[in-house]
N, C-alpha and C. Protein backbone atom coordinates (compact mmCIF):
# COMPACT_ATOMS: atom_id res chain seq x y z
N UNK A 1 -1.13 -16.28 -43.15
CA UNK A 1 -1.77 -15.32 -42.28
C UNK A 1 -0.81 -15.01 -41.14
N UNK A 2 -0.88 -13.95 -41.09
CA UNK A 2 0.21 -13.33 -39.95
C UNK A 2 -0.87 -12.81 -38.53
N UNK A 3 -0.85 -13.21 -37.34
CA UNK A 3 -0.99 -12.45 -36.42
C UNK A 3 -0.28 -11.54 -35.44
N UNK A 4 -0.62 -10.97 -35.21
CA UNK A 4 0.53 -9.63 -34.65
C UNK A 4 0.13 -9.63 -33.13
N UNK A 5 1.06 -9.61 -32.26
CA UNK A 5 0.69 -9.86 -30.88
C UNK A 5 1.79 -8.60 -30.46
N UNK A 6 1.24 -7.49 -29.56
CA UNK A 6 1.75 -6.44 -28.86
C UNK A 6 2.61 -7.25 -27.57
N UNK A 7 3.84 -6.71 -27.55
CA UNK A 7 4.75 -7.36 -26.52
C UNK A 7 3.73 -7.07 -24.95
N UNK A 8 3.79 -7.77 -24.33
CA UNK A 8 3.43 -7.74 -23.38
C UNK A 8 4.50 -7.51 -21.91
N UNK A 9 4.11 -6.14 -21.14
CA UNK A 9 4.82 -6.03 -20.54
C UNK A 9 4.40 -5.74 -18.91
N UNK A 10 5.21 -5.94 -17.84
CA UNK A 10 4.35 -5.42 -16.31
C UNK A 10 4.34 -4.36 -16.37
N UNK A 11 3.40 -3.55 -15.87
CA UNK A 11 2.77 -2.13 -15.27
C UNK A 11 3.26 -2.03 -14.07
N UNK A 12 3.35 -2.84 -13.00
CA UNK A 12 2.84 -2.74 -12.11
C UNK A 12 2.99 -4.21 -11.14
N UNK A 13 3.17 -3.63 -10.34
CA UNK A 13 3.35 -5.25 -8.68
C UNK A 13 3.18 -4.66 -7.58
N UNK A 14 2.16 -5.73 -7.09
CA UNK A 14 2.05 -5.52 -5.66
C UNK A 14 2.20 -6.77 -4.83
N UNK A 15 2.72 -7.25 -3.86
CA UNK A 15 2.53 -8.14 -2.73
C UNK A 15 2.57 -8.07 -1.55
N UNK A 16 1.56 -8.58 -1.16
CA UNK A 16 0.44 -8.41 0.13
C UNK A 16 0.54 -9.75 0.81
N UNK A 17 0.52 -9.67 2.32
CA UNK A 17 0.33 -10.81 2.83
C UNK A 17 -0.20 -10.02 4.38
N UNK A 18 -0.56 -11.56 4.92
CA UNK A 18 -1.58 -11.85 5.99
C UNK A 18 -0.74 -11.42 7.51
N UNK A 19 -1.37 -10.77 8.40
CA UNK A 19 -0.45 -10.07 9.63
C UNK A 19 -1.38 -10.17 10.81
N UNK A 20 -0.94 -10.05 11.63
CA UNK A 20 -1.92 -9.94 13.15
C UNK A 20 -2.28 -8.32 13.55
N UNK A 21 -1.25 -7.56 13.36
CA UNK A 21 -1.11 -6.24 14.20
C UNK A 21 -0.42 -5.28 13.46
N UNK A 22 -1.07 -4.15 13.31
CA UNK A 22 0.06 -2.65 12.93
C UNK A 22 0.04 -1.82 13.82
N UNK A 23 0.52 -0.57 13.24
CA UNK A 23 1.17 0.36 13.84
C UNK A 23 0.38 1.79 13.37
N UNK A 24 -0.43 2.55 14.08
CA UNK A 24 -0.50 4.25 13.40
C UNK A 24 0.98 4.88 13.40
N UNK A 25 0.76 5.71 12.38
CA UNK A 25 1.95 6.38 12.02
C UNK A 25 0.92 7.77 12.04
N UNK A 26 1.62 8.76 12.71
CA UNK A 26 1.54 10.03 12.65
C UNK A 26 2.59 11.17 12.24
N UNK A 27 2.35 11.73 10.70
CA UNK A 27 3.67 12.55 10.11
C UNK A 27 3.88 13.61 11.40
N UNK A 28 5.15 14.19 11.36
CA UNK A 28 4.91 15.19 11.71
C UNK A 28 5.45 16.08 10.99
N UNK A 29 4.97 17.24 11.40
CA UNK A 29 5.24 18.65 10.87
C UNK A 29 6.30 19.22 10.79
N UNK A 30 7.09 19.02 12.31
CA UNK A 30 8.24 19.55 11.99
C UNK A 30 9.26 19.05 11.26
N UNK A 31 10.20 19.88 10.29
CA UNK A 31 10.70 19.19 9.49
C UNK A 31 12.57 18.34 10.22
N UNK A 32 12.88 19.50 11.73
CA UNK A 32 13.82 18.71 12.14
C UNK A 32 13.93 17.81 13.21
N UNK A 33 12.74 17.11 13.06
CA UNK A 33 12.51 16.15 14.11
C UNK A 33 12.12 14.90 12.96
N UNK A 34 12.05 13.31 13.48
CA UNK A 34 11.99 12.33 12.46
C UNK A 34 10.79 13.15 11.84
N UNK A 35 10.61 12.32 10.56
CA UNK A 35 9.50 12.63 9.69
C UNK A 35 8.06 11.65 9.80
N UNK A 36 7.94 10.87 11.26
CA UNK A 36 7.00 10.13 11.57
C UNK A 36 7.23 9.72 13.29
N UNK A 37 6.15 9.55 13.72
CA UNK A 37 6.11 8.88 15.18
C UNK A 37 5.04 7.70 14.94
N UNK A 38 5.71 6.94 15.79
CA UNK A 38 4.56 5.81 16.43
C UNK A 38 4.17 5.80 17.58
N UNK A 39 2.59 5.44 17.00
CA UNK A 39 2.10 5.43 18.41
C UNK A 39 2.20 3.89 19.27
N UNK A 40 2.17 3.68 20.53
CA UNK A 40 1.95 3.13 21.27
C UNK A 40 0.79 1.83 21.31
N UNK A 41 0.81 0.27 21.24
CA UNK A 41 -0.29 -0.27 21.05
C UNK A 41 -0.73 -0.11 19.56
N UNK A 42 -0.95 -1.64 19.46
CA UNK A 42 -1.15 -2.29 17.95
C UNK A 42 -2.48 -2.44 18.10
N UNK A 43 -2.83 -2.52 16.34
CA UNK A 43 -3.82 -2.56 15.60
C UNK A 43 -4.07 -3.89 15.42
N UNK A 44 -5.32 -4.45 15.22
CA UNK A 44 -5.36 -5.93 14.55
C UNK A 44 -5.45 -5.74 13.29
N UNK A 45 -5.15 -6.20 12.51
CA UNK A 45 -5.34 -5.52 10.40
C UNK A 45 -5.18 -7.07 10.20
N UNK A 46 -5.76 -7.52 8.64
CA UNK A 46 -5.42 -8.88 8.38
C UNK A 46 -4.37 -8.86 7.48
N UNK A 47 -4.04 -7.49 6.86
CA UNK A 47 -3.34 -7.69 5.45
C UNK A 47 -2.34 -6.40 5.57
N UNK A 48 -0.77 -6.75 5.54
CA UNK A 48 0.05 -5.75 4.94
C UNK A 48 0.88 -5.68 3.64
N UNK A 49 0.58 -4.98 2.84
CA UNK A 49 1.15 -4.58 1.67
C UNK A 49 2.97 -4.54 1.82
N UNK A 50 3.08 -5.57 1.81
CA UNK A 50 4.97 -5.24 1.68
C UNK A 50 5.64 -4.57 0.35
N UNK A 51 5.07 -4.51 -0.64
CA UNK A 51 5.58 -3.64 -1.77
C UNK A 51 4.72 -3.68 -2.89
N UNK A 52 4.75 -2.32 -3.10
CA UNK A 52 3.67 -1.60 -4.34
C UNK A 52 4.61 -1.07 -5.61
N UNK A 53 4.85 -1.34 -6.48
CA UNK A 53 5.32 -0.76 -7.55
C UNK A 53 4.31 -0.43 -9.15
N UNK A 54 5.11 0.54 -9.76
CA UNK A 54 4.72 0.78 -10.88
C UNK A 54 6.02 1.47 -12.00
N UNK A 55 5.91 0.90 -13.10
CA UNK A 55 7.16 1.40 -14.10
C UNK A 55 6.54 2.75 -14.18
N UNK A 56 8.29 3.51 -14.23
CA UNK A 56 7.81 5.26 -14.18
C UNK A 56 7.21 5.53 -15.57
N UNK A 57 6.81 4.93 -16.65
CA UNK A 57 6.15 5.07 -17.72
C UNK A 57 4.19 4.85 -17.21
N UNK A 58 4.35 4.05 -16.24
CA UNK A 58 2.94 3.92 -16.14
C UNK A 58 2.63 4.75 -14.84
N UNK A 59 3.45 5.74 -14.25
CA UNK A 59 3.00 5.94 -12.95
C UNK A 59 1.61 7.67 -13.00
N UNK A 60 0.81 7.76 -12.30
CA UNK A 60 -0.17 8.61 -12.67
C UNK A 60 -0.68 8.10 -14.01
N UNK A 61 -1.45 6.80 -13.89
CA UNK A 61 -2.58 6.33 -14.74
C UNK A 61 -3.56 5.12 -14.01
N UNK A 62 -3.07 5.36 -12.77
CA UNK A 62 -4.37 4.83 -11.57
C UNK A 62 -3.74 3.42 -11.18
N UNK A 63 -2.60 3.02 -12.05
CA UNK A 63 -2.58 1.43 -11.46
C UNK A 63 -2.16 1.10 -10.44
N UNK A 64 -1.71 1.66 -9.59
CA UNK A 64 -1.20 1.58 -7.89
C UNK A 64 -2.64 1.57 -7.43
N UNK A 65 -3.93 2.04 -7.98
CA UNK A 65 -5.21 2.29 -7.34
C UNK A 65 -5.35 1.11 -7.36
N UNK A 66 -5.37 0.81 -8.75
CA UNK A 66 -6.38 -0.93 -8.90
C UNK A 66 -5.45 -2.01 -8.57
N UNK A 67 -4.64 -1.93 -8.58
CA UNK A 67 -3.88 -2.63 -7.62
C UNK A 67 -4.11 -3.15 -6.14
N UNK A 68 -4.28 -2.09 -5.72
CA UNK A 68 -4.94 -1.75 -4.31
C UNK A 68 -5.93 -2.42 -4.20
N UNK A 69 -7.06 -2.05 -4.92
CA UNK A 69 -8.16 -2.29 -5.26
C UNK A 69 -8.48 -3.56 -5.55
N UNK A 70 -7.60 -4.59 -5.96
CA UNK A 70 -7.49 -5.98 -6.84
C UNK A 70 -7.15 -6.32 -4.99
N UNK A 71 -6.16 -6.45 -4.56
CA UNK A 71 -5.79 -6.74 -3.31
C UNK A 71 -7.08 -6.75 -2.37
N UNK A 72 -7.59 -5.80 -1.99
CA UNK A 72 -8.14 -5.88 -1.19
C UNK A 72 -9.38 -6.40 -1.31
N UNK A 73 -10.12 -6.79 -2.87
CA UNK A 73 -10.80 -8.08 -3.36
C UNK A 73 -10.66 -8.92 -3.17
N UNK A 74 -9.37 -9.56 -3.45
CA UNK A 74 -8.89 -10.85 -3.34
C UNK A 74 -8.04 -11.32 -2.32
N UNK A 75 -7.88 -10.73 -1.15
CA UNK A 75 -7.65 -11.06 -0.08
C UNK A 75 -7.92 -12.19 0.96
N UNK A 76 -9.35 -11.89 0.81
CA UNK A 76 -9.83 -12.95 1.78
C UNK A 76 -11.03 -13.09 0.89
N UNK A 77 -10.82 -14.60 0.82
CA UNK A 77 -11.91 -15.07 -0.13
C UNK A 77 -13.31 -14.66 0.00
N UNK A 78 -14.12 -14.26 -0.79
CA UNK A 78 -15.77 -13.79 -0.61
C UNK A 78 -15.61 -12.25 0.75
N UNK A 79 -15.04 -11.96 0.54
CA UNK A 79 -14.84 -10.39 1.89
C UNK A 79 -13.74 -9.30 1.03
N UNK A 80 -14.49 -8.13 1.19
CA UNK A 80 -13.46 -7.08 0.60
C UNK A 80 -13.34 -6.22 1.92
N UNK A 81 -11.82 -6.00 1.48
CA UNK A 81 -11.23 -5.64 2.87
C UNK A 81 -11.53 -3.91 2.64
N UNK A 82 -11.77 -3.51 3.84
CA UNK A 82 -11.94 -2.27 3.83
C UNK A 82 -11.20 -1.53 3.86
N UNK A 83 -10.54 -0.13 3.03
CA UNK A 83 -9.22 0.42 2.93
C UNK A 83 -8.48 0.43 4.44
N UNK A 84 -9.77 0.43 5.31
CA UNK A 84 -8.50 1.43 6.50
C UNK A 84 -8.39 -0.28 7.07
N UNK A 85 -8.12 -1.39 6.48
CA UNK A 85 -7.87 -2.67 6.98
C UNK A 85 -6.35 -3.63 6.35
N UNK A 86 -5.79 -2.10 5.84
CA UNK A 86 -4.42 -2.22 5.31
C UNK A 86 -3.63 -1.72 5.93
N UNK A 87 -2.58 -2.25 6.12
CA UNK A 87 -1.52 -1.62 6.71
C UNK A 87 -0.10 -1.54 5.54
N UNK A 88 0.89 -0.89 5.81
CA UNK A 88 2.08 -0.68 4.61
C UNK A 88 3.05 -0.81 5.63
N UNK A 89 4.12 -1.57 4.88
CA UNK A 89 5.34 -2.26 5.46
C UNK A 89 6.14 -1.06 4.88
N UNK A 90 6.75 -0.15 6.46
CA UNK A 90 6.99 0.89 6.29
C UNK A 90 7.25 1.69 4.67
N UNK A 91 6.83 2.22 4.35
CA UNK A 91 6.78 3.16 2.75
C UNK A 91 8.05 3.73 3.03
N UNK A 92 8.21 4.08 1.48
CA UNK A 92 9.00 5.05 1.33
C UNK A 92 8.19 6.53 1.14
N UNK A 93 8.90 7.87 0.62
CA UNK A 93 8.08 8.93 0.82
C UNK A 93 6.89 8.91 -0.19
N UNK A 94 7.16 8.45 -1.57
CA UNK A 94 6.55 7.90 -2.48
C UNK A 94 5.14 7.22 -1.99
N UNK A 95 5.77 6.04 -1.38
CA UNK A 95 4.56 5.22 -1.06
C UNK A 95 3.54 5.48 -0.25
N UNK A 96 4.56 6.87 0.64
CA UNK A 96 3.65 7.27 2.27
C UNK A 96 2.77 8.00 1.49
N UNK A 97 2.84 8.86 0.45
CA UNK A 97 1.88 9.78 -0.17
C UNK A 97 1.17 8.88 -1.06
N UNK A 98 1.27 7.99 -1.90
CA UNK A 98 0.14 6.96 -2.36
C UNK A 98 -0.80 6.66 -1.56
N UNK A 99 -0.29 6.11 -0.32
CA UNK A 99 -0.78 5.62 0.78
C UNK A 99 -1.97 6.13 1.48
N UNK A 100 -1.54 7.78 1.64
CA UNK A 100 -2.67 8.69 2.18
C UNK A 100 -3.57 9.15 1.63
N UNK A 101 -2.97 9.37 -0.37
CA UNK A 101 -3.99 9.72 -0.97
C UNK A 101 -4.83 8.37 -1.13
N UNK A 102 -4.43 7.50 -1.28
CA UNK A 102 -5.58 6.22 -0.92
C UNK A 102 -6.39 5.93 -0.14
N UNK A 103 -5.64 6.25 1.50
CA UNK A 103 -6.12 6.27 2.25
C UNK A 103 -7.27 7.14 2.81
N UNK A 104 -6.97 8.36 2.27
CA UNK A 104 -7.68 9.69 2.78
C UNK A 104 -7.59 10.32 3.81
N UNK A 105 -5.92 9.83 4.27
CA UNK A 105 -6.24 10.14 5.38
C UNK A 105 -4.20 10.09 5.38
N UNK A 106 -3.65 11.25 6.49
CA UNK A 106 -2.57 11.00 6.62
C UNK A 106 -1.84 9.96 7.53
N UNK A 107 -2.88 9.63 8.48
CA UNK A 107 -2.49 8.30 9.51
C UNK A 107 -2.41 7.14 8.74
N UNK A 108 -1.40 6.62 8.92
CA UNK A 108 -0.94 5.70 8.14
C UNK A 108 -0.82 3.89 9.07
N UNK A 109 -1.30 3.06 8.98
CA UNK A 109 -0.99 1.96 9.81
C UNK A 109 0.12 1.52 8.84
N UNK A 110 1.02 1.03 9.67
CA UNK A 110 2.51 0.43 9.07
C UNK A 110 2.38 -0.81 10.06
N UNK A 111 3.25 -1.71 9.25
CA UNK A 111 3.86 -3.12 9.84
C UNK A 111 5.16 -3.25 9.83
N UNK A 112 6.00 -3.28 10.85
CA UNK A 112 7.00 -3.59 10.98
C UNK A 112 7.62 -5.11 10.94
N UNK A 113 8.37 -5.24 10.24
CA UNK A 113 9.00 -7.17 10.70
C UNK A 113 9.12 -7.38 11.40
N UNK A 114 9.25 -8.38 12.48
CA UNK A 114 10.05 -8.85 13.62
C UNK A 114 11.80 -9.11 13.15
């Protein structure tokens, strides 16, 4: 008897860890001035996303969502974190637009390293 097992491969990574404080990010419009400002005075957030990926074979089939979605389940044990209780360790342009369409919103809380 032969069983046949489909290679198994990643979709997809995310890692998230635990923070005190972010940052709003506000795009701006104009295109020759930076492409973001910060504002002034931190956020308390418990959780920043330091990196989100997906293989460009799987990208636009939601798994950056549930990803998200898995994270902010399993975050803090028995508590689901509420989207706007994420912050992103500065994105790339990619990520800034995941980010907002996740978010719903273009204000973005970011975490910077020390």
């Amino acid at each position: 008897m032969l069983a046949h097992f489909p290679v198994l491969m990643v979709a997809g990574c995310l890692v998230a860890e635990p923070i005190k404080e972010a940052f709003k990010v506000i795009p701006r419009a104009d295109k020759e001035k930076p492409a973001e400002r910060i504002m002034k005075g931190a956020i308390k957030r418990p959780a920043t996303l330091q990196a989100i990926w997906v293989t460009s074979s799987n990208r636009r089939k939601h798994i950056a969502t549930h990803l998200l979605n898995a994270a902010r389940r399993s975050f803090c044990e028995g508590h689901e974190l509420d989207p706007s209780q994420l912050a992103f360790s500065e994105p790339t342009s990619a990520g800034r637009a995941l980010a907002s369409s996740y978010m719903g919103s273009r204000l973005l809380l970011v975490y910077r390293a020390q």
